[in-house]
Protein backbone atom coordinates (compact mmCIF):
# COMPACT_ATOMS: atom_id res chain seq x y z
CA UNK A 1 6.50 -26.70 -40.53
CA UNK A 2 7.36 -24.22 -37.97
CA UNK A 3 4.86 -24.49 -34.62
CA UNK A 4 2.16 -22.15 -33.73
CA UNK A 5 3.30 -20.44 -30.10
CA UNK A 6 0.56 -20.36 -27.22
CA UNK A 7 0.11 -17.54 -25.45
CA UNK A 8 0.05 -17.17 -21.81
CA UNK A 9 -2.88 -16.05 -20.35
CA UNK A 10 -2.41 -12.28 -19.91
CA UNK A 11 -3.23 -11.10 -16.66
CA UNK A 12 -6.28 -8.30 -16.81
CA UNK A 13 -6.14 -6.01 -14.11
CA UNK A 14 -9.01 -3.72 -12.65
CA UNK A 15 -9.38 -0.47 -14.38
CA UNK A 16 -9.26 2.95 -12.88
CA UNK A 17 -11.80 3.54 -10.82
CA UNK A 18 -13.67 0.33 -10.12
CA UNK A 19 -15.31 0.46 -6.81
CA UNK A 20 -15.04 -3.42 -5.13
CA UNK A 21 -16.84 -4.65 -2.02
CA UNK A 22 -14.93 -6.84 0.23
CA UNK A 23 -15.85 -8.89 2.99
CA UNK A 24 -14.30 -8.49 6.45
CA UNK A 25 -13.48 -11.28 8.79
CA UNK A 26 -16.40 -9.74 11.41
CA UNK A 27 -19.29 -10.59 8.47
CA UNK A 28 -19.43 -6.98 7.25
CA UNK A 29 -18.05 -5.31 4.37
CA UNK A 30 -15.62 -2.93 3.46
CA UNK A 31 -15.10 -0.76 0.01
CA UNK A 32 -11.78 -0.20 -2.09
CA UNK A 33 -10.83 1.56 -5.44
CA UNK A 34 -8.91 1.48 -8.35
CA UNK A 35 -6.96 5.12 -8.62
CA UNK A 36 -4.58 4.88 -11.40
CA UNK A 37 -2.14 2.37 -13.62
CA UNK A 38 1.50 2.98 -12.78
CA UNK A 39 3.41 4.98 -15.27
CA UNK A 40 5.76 4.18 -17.67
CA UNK A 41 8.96 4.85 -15.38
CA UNK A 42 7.16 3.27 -12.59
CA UNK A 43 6.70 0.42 -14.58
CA UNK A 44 10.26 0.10 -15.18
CA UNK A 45 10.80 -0.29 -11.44
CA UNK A 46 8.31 -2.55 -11.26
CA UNK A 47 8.23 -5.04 -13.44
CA UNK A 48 5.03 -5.10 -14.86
CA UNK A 49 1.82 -3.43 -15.00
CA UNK A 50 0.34 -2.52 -11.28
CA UNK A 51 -2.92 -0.33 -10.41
CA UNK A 52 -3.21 1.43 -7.31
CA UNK A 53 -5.78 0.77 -4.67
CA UNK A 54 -6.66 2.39 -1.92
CA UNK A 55 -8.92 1.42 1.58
CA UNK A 56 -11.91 3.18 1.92
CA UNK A 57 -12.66 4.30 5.42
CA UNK A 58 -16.54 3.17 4.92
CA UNK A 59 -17.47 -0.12 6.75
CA UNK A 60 -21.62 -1.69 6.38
CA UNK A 61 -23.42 -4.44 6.14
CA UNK A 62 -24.54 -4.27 2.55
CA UNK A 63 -22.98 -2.89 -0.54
CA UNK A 64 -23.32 1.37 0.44
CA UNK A 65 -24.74 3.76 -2.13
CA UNK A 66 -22.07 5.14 -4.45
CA UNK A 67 -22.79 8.63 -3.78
CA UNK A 68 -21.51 8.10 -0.06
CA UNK A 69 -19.23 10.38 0.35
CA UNK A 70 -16.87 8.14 2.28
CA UNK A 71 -16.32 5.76 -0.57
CA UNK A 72 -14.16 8.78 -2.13
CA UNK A 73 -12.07 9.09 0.98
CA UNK A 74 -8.91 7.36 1.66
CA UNK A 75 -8.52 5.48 5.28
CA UNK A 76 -6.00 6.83 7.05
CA UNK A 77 -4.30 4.22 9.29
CA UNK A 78 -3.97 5.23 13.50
CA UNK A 79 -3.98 1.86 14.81
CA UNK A 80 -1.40 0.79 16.82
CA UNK A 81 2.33 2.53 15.28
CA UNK A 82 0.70 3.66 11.80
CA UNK A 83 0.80 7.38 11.33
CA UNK A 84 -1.86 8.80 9.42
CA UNK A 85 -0.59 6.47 6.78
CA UNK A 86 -2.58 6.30 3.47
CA UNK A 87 -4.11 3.03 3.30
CA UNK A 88 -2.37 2.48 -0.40
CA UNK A 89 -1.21 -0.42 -2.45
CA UNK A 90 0.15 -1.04 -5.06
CA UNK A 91 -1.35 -4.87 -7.12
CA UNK A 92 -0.64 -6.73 -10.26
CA UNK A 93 -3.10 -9.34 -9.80
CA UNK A 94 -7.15 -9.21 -10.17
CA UNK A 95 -8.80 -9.08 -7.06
CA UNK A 96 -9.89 -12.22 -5.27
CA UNK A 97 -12.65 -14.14 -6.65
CA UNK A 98 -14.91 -12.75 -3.03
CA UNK A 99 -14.31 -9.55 -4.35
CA UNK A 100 -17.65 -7.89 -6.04
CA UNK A 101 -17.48 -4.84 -8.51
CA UNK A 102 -20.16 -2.45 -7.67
CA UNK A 103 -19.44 0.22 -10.01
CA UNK A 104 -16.74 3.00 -10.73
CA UNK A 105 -15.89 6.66 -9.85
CA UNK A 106 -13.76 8.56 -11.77
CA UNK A 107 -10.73 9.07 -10.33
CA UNK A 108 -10.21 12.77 -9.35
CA UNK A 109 -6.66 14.36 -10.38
CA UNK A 110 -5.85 14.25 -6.73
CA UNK A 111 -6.27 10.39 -7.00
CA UNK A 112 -4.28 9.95 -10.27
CA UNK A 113 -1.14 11.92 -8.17
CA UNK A 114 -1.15 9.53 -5.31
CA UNK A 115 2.18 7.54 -4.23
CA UNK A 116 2.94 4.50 -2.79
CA UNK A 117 5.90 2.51 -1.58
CA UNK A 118 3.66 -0.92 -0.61
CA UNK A 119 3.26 -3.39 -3.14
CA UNK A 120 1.09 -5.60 -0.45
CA UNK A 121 -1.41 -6.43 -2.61
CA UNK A 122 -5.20 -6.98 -1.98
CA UNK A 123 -4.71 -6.68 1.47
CA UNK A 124 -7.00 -3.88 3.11
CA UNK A 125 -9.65 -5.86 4.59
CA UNK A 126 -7.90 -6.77 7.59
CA UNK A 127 -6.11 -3.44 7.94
CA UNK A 128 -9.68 -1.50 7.35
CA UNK A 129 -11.25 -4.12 10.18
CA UNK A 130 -8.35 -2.77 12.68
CA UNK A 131 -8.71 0.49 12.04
CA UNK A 132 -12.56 0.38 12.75
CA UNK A 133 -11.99 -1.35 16.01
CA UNK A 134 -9.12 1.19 16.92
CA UNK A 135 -11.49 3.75 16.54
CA UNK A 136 -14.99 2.55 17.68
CA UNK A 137 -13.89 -0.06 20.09
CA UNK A 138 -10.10 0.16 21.47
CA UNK A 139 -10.54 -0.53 24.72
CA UNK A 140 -11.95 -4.61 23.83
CA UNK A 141 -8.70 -4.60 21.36
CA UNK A 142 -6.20 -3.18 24.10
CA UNK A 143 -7.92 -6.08 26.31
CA UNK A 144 -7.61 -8.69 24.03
CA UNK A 145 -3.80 -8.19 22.87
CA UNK A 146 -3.22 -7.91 26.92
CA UNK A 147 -4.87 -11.66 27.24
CA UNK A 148 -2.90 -12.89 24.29
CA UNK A 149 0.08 -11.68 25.53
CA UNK A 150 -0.84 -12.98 28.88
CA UNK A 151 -1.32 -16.74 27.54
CA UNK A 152 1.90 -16.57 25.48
CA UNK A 153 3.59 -15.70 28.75
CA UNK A 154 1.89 -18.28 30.53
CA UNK A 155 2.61 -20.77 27.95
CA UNK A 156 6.51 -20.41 27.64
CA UNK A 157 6.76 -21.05 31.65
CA UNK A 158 5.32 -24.57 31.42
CA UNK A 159 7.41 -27.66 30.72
CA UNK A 160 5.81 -28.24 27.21
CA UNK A 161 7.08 -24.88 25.99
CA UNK A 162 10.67 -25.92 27.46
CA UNK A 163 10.63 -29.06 26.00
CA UNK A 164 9.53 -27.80 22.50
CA UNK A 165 12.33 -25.27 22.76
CA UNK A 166 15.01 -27.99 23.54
CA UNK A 167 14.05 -29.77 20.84
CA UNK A 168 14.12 -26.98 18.19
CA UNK A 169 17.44 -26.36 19.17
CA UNK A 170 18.77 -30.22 18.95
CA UNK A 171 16.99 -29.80 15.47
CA UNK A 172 19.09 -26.33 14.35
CA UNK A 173 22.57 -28.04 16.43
CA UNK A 174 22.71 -30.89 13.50
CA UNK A 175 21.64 -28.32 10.10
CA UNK A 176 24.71 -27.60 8.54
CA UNK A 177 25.22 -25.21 6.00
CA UNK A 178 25.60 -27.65 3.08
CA UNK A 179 21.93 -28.85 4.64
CA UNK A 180 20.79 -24.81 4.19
CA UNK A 181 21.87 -24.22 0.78
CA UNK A 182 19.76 -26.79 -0.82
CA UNK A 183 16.79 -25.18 1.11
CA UNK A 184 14.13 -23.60 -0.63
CA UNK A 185 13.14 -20.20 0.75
CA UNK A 186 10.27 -17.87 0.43
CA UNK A 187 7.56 -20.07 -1.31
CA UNK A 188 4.97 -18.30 0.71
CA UNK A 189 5.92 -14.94 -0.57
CA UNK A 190 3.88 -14.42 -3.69
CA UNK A 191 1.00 -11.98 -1.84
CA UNK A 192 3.76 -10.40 -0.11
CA UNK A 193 6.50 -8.73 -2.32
CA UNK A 194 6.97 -8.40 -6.16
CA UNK A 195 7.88 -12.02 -8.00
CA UNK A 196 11.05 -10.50 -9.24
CA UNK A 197 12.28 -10.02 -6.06
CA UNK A 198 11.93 -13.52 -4.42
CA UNK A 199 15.02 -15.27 -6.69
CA UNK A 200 16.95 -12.62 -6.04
CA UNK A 201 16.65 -13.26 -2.33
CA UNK A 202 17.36 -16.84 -2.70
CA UNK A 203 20.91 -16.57 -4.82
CA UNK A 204 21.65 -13.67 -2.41
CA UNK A 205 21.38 -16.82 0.57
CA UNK A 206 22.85 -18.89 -1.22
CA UNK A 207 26.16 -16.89 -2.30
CA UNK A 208 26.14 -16.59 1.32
CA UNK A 209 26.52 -19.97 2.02
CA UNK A 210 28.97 -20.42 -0.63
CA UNK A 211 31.00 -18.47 0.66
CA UNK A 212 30.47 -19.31 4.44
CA UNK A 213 31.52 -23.07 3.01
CA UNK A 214 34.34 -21.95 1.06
CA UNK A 215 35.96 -20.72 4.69
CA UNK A 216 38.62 -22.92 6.57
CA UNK A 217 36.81 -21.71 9.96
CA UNK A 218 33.35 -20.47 10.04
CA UNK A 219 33.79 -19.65 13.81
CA UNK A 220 36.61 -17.29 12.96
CA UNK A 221 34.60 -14.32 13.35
CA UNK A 222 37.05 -11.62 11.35
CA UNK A 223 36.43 -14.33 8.38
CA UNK A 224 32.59 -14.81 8.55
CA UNK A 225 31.16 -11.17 9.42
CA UNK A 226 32.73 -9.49 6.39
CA UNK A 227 30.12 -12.00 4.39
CA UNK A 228 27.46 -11.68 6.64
CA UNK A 229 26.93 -8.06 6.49
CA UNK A 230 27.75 -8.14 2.39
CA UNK A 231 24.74 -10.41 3.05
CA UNK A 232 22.41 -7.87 4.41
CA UNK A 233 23.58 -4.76 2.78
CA UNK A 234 22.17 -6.38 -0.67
CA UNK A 235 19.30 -7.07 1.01
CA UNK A 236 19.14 -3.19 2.14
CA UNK A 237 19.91 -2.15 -1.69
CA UNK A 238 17.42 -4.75 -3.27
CA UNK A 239 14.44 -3.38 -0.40
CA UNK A 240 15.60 0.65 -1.52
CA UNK A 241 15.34 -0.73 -5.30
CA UNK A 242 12.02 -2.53 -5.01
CA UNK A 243 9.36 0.03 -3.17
CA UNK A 244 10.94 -0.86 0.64
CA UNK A 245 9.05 -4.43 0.17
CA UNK A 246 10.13 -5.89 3.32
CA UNK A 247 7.79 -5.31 5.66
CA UNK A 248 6.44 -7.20 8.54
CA UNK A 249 6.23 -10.96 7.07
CA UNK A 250 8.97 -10.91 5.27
CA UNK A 251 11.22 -8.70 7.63
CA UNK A 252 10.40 -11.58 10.01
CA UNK A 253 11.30 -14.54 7.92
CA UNK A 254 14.30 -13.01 6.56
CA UNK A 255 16.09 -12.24 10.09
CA UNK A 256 15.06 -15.90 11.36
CA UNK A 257 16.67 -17.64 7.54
CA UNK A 258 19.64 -15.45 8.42
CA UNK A 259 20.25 -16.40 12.01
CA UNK A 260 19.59 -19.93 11.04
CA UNK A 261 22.72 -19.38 9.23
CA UNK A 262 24.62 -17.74 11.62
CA UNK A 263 24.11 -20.57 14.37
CA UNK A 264 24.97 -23.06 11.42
CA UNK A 265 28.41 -21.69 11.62
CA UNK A 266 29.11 -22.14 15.23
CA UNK A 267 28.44 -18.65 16.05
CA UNK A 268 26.44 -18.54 19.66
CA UNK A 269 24.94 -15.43 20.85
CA UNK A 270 24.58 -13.40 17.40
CA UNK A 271 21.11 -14.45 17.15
CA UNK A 272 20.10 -10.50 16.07
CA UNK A 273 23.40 -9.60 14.07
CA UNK A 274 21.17 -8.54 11.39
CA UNK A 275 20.03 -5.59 13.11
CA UNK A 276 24.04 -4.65 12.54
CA UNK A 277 23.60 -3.59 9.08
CA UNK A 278 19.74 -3.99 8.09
CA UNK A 279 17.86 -0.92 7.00
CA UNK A 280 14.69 -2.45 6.89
């Protein structure tokens, strides 16, 4: 007698336009919409089903009237290097649980035309709370980046921060590359780029390695940079292939996994070759 197969629980995304109220770190509350389901080529690219959702530049202390004509609009971000950039993203998971539905607007054929090249995720409440504060109150966030900077500045000239930085680099001295490629990478990625693309990034490191530890002489530097830029240039065609995911975050952790490898092989003073070849 043949088994009965389970289904997996099928995700169930928002539906065009829902209207959710978010809190924001401050105690208020900001407002964000459902515009459209991606198409069926768009769905190809991606994966698997994704809605659109786009920042609303309306901030309160209560859940704001639906007729407000804000709630319609899309926040443009100003703050700091955005460029009137749409505040756009594209999700494939419901919204988080402190997420409230407060009702829906019909999307206007405007909305349903909309593009986007983020697949961030539900991530416009802090980028809504910036914008706010870049518009109604730069001067106390120009002052408080200036004292942050000031304190990490003051911190790396005392003999803690020296002696923290010695010992991170005893630590990367004795990681050898057989020691990297049984590293797992990118765990914390899941509200940051598409699930597809996270194995791909690992076998990428890791045919890296493999053929970093196939060399005679990793220090031979006609030997190892042919593999090392290979390295990146996938990266570059698997960012063009997958909606430019690598943004911030994972820009970050990708250059320091990469120069991990680099000093692994002996090589001093290439600390940013990835900036070589990377298009991201």
């Amino acid at each position: 007698m043949s088994k009965k197969r389970v289904k997996a629980n099928k995700i169930i995304l928002p539906s065009p336009g829902d209207v959710f109220l978010m809190p924001l770190w401050d105690g208020r509350f900001g407002v964000c919409r459902v515009l459209r389901e991606n198409t069926e080529s768009e769905r190809v690219t991606h994966g698997e089903p994704y809605v659109l959702v786009a920042g609303s530049p309306w901030i309160g202390d209560r859940a704001p009237d639906l007729n407000d004509k804000r709630i319609r609009q899309i926040s443009l971000l100003t703050h700091h290097s955005w460029q009137k950039d749409p505040d756009l993203n594209w999700v494939s998971e419901p919204p988080p649980d402190d997420f409230q539905k407060i009702g829906t607007i019909k999307p206007s054929a405007s909305d349903k035309r909309k593009q986007c090249l983020s697949s961030g995720g539900w991530s416009f409440a802090d980028d809504m709370l910036a914008q706010w504060r870049w518009d109604h109150d730069r001067e106390a966030v120009l002052r408080e980046e200036a004292e942050e900077e000031a304190n990490i500045i003051n911190y790396k000239q005392t003999q803690e921060y020296r002696d923290t930085l010695q010992r991170q680099l005893e630590i990367r001295d004795a990681i050898t590359l057989v020691q990297l490629r049984k590293k797992k990478r990118f765990s914390d990625w899941k509200e940051y780029a598409p699930d597809r693309v996270i194995p791909v990034c690992r076998a990428i490191f890791r045919e890296t390695i493999d053929s970093l530890i196939a060399l005679a002489d990793t220090r031979d530097e006609s030997l190892v940079m042919p593999i090392f830029q290979k390295c990146i240039e996938r990266l570059n065609d698997l960012d063009e292939t997958n909606e430019s995911f690598i943004e911030t975050t994972i820009r970050e952790e990708l250059c320091d996994e990469f120069s991990e490898i680099v000093y692994a092989c002996g090589l001093r003073g290439h600390e940013q070759l990835a900036d070589r070849w990377r298009e991201w």
